[in-house]
N, C-alpha and C. Protein backbone atom coordinates (compact mmCIF):
# COMPACT_ATOMS: atom_id res chain seq x y z
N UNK A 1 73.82 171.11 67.97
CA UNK A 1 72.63 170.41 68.38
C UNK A 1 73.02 169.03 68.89
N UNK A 2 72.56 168.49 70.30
CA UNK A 2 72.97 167.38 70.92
C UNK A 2 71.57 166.22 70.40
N UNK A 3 71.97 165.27 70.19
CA UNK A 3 71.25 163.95 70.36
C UNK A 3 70.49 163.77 71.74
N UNK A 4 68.87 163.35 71.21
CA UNK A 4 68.11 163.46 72.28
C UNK A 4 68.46 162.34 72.88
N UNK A 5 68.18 162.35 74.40
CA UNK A 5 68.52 161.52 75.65
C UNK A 5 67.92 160.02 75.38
N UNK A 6 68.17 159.03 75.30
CA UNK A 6 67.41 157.93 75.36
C UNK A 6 67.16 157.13 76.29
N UNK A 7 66.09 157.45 76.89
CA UNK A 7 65.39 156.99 78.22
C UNK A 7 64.81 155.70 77.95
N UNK A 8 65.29 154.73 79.35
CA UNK A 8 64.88 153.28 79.16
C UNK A 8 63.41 153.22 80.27
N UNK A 9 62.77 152.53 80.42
CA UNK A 9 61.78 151.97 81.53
C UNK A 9 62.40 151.75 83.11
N UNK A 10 62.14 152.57 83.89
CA UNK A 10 62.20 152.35 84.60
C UNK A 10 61.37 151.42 85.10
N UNK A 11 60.84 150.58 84.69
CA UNK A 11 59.79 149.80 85.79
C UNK A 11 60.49 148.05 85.65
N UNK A 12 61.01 147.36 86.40
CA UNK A 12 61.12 146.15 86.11
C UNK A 12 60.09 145.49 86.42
N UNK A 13 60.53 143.78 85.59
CA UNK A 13 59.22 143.13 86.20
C UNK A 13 60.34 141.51 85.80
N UNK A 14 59.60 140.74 86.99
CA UNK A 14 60.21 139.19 87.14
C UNK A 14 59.90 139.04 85.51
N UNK A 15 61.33 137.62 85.62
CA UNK A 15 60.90 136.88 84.70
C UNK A 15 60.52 135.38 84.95
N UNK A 16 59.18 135.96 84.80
CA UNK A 16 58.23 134.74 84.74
C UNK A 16 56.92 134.92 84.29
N UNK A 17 56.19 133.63 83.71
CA UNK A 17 54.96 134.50 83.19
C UNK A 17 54.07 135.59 83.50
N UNK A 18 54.05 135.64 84.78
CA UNK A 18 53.53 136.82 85.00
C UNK A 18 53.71 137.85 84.70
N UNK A 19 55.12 138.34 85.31
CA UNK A 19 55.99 139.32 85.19
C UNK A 19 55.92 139.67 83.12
N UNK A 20 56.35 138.74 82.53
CA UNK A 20 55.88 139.21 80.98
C UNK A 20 54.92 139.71 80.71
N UNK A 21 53.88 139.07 81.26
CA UNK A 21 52.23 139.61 81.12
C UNK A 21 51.98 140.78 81.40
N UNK A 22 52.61 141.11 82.59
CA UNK A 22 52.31 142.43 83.40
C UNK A 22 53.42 143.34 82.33
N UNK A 23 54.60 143.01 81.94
CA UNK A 23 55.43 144.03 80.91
C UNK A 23 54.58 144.25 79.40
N UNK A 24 54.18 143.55 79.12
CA UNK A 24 53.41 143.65 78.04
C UNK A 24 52.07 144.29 77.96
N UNK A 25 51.39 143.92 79.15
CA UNK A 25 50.50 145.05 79.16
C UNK A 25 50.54 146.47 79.59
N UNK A 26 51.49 146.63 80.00
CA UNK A 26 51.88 148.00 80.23
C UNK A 26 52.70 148.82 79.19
N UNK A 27 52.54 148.15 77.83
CA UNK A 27 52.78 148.88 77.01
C UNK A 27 51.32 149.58 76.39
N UNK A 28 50.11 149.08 76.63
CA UNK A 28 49.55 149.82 76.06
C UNK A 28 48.03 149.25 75.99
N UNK A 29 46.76 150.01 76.12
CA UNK A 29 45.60 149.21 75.03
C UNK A 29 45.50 149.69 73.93
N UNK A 30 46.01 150.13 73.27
CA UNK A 30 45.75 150.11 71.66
C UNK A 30 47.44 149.92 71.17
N UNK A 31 47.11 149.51 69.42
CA UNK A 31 48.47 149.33 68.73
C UNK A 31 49.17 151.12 68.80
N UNK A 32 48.98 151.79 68.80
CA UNK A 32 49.17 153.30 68.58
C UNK A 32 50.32 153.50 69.93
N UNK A 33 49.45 153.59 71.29
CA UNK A 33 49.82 153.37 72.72
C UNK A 33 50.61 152.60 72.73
N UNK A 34 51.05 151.32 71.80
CA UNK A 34 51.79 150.57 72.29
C UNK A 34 53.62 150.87 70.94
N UNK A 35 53.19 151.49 70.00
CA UNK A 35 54.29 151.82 69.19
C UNK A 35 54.91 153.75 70.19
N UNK A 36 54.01 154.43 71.05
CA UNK A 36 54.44 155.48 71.57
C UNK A 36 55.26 155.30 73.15
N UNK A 37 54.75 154.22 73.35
CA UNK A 37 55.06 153.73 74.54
C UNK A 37 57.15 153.57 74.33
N UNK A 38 57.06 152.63 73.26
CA UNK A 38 58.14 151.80 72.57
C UNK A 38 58.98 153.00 72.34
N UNK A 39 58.71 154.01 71.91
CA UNK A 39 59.37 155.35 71.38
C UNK A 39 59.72 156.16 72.31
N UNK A 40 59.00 156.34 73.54
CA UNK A 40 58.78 157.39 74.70
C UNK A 40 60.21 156.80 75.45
N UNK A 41 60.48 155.64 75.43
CA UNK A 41 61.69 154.71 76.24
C UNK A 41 62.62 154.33 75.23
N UNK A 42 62.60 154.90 74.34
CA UNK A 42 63.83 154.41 73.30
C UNK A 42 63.82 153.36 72.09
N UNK A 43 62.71 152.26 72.92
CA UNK A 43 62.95 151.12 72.33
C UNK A 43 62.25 150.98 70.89
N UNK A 44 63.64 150.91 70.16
CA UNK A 44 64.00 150.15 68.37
C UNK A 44 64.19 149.11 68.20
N UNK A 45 63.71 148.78 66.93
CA UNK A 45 64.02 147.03 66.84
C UNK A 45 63.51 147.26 65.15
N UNK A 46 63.95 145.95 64.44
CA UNK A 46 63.89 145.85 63.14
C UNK A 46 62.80 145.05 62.98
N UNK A 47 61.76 145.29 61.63
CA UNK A 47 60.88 144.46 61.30
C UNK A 47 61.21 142.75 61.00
N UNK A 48 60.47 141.60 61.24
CA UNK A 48 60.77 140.75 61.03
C UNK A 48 61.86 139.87 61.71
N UNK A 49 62.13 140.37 62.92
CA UNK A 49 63.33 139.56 63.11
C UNK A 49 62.76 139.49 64.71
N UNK A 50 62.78 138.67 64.97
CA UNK A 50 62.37 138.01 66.48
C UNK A 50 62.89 138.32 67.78
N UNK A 51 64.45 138.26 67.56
CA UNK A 51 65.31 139.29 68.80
C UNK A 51 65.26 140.44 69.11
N UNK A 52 65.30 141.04 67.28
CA UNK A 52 65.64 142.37 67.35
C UNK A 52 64.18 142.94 67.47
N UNK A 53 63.00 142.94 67.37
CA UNK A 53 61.97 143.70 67.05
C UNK A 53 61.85 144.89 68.35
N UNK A 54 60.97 145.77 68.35
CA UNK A 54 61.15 146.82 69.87
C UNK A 54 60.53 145.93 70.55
N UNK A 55 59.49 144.86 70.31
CA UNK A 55 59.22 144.49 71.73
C UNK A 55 60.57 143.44 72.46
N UNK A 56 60.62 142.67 71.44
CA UNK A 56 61.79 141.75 72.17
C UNK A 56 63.35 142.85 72.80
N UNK A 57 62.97 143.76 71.74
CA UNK A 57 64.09 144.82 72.93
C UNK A 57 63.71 145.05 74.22
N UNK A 58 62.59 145.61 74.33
CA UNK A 58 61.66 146.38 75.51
C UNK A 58 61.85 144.88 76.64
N UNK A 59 61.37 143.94 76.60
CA UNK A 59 61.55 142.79 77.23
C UNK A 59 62.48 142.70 77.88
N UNK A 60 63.85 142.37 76.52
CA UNK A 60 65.13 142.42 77.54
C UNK A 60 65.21 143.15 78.49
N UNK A 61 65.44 144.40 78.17
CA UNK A 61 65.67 145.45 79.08
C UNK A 61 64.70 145.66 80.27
N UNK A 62 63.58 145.11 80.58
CA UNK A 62 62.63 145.38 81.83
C UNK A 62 62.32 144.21 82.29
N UNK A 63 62.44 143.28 81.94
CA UNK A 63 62.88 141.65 83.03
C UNK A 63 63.70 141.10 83.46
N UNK A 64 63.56 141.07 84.45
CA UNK A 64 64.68 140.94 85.86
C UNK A 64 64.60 139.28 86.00
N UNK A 65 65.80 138.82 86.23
CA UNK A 65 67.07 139.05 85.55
C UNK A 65 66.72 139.14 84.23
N UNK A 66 67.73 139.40 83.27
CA UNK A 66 67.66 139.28 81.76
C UNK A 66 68.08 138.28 81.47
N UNK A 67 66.93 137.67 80.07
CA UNK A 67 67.08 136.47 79.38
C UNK A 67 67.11 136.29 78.22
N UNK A 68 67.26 136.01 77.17
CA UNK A 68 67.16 136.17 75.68
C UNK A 68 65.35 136.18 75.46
N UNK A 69 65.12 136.66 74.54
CA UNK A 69 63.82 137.07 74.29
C UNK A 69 63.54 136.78 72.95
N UNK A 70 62.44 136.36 73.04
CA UNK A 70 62.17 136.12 71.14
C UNK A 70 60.39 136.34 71.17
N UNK A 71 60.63 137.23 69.87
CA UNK A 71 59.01 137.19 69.78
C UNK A 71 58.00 136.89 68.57
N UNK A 72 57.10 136.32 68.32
CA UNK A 72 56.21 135.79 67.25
C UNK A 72 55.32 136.86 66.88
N UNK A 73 54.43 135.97 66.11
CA UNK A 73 52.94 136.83 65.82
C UNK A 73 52.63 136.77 66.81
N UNK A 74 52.11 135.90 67.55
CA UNK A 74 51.12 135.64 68.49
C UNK A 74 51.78 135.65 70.34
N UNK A 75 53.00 135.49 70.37
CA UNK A 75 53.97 135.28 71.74
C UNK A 75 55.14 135.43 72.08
N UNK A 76 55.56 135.84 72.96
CA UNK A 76 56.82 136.24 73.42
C UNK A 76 57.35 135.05 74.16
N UNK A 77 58.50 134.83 73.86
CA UNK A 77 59.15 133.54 74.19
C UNK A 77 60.15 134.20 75.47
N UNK A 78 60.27 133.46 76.53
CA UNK A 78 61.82 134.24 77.30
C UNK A 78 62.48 132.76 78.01
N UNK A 79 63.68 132.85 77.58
CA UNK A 79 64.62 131.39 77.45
C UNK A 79 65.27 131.69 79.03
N UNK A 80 64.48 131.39 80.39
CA UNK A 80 64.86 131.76 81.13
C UNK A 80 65.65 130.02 81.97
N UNK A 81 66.70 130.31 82.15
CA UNK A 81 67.37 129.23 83.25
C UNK A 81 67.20 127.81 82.52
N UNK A 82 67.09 127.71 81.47
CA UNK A 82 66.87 126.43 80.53
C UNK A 82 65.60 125.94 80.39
N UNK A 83 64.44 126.97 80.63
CA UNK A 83 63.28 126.80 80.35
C UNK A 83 62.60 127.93 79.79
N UNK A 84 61.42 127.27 78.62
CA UNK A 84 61.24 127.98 77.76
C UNK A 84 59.54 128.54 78.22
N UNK A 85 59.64 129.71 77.89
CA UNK A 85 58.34 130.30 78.54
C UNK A 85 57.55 131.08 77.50
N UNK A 86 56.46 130.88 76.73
CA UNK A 86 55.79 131.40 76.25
C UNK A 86 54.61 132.13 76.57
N UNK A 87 54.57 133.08 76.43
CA UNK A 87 53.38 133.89 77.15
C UNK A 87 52.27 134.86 75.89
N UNK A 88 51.59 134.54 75.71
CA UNK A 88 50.39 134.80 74.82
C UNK A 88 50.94 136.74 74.73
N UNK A 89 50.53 137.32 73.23
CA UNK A 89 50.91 138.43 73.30
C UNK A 89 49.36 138.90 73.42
N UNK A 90 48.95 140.56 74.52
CA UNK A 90 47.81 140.91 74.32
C UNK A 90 47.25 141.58 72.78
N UNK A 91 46.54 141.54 72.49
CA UNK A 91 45.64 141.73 71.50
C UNK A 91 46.29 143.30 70.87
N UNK A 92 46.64 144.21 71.90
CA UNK A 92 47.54 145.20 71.16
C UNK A 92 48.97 145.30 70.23
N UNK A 93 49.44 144.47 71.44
CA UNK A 93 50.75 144.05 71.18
C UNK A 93 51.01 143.62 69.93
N UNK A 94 49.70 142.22 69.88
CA UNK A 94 50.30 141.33 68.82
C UNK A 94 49.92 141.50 67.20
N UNK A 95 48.33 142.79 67.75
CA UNK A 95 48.75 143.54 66.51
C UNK A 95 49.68 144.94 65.85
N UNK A 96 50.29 145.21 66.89
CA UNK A 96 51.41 146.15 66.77
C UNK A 96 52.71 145.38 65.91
N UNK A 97 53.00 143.78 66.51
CA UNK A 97 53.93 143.43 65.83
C UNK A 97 53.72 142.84 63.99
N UNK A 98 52.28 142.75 63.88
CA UNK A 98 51.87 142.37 62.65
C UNK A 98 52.09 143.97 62.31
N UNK A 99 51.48 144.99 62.08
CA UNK A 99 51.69 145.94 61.63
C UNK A 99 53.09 146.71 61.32
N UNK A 100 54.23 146.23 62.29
CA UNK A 100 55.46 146.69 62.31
C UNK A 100 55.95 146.10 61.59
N UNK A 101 55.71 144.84 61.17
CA UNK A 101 56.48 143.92 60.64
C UNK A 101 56.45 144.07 59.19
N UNK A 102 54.68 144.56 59.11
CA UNK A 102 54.88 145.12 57.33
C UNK A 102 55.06 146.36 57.24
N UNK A 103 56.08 146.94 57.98
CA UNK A 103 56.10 148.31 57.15
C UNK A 103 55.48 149.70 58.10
N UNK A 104 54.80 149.47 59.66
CA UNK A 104 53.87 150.72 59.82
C UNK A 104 55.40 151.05 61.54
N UNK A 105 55.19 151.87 61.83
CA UNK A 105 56.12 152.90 62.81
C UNK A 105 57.31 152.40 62.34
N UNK A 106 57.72 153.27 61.21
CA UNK A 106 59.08 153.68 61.08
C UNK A 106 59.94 154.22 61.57
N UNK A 107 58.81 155.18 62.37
CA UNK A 107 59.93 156.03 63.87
C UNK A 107 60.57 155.02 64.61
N UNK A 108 60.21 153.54 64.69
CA UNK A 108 61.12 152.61 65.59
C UNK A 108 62.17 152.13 65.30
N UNK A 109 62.32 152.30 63.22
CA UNK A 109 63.71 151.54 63.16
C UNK A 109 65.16 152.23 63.81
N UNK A 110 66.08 151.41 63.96
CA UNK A 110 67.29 151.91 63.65
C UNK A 110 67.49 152.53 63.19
N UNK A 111 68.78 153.87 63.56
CA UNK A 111 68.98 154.87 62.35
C UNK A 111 69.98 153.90 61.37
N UNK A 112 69.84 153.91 60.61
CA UNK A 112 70.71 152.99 59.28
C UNK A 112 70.11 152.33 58.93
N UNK A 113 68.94 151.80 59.39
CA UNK A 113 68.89 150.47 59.06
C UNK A 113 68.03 150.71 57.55
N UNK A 114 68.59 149.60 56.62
CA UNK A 114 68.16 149.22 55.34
C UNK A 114 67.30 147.95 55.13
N UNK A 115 66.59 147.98 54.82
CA UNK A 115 64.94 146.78 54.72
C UNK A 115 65.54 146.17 53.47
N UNK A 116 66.05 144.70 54.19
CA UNK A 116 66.75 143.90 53.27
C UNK A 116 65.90 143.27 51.96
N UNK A 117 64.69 143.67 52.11
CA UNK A 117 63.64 143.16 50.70
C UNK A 117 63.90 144.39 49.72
N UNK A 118 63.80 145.20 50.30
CA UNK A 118 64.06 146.51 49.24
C UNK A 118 65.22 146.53 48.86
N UNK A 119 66.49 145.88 49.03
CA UNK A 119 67.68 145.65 48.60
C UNK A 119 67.83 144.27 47.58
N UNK A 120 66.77 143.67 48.02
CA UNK A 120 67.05 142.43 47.26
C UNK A 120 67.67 142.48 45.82
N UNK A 121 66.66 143.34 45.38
CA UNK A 121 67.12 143.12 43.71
C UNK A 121 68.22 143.93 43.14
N UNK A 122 68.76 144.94 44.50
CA UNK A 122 69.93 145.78 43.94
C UNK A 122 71.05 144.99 43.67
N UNK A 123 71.89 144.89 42.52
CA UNK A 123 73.15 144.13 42.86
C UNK A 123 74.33 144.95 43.85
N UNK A 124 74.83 144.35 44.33
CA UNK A 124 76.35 144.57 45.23
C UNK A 124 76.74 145.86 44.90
N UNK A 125 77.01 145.40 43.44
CA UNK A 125 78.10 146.26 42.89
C UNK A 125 77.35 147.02 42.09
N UNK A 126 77.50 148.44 42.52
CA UNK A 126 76.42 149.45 41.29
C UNK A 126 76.72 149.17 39.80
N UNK A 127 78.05 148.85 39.37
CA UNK A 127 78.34 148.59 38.36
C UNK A 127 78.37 147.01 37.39
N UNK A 128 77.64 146.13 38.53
CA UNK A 128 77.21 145.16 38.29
C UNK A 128 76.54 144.98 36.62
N UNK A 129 74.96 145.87 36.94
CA UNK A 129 74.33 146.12 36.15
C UNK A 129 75.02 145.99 34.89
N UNK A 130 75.66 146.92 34.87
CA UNK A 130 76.47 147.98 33.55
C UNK A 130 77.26 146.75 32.61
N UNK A 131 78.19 145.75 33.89
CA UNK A 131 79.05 144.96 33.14
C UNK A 131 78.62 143.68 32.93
N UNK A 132 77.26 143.40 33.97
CA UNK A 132 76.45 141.99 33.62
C UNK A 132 76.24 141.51 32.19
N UNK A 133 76.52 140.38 31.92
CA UNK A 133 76.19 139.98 30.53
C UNK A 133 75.25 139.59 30.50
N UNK A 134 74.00 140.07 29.27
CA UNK A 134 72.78 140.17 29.22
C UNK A 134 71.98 138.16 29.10
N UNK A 135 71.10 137.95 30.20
CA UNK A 135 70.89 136.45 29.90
C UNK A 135 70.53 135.64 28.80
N UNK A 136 71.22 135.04 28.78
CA UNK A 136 71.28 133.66 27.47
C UNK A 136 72.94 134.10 27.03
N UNK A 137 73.47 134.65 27.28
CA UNK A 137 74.43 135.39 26.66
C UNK A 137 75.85 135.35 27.29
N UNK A 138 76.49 134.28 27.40
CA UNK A 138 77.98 134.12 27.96
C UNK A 138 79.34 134.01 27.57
């Protein structure tokens, strides 16, 4: 069994506010449309993290030229030519990234990827536990 094909967007768009505007809305009017959209073209990204999320992926990859990308609750940042461009996220979008961010389309993460809160309290070492000396106790 082969690994399915991972198809990017064919559609570019300038980078400039417009051009973001117009990439962003063509992901979608609803949050649903806009996490199938993200999936239909490949694009993964990790909760919580601004570079990596699928939209700041999706970005890179469909604005011409490419620029570093960062994205908020509320806006997509693109660090183009030493100027910084913020462009309002639409109302789908920006609740797609609130929803992703806690937890909803898991079909977008990374394969591997481990949700560093759910690790928090594991120690390192499985055997940590076992040989930790119990507190107050040194």
């Amino acid at each position: 069994m082969t690994a399915p094909t991972i198809t990017t967007n064919p559609t570019s768009y300038p980078a400039t506010r417009e051009g973001v505007s117009a990439a962003l809305a063509a992901l979608g009017d609803s949050t649903d449309r806009v996490a199938d959209t993200l999936a239909a073209h490949g694009y993964l990204g990790e909760p919580g993290e601004s570079r990596e999320c699928p939209i700041a992926v999706y970005l890179h990859d469909v604005l011409t030229p490419a620029w570093p990308v960062s994205v908020g609750d509320g806006t997509a940042t693109v660090y183009c030519n030493g100027v910084r461009l913020d462009v309002p996220l639409p109302d789908p979008v920006r609740r797609f990234v609130g929803a992703f961010d806690l937890g909803a389309y898991r079909f977008l993460y990374p394969a591997g990827y481990t949700d560093p809160e759910a690790a928090a309290d594991r120690p390192i070492d499985p055997l940590a536990r076992a040989t930790a000396s119990p507190a107050g106790m040194a």
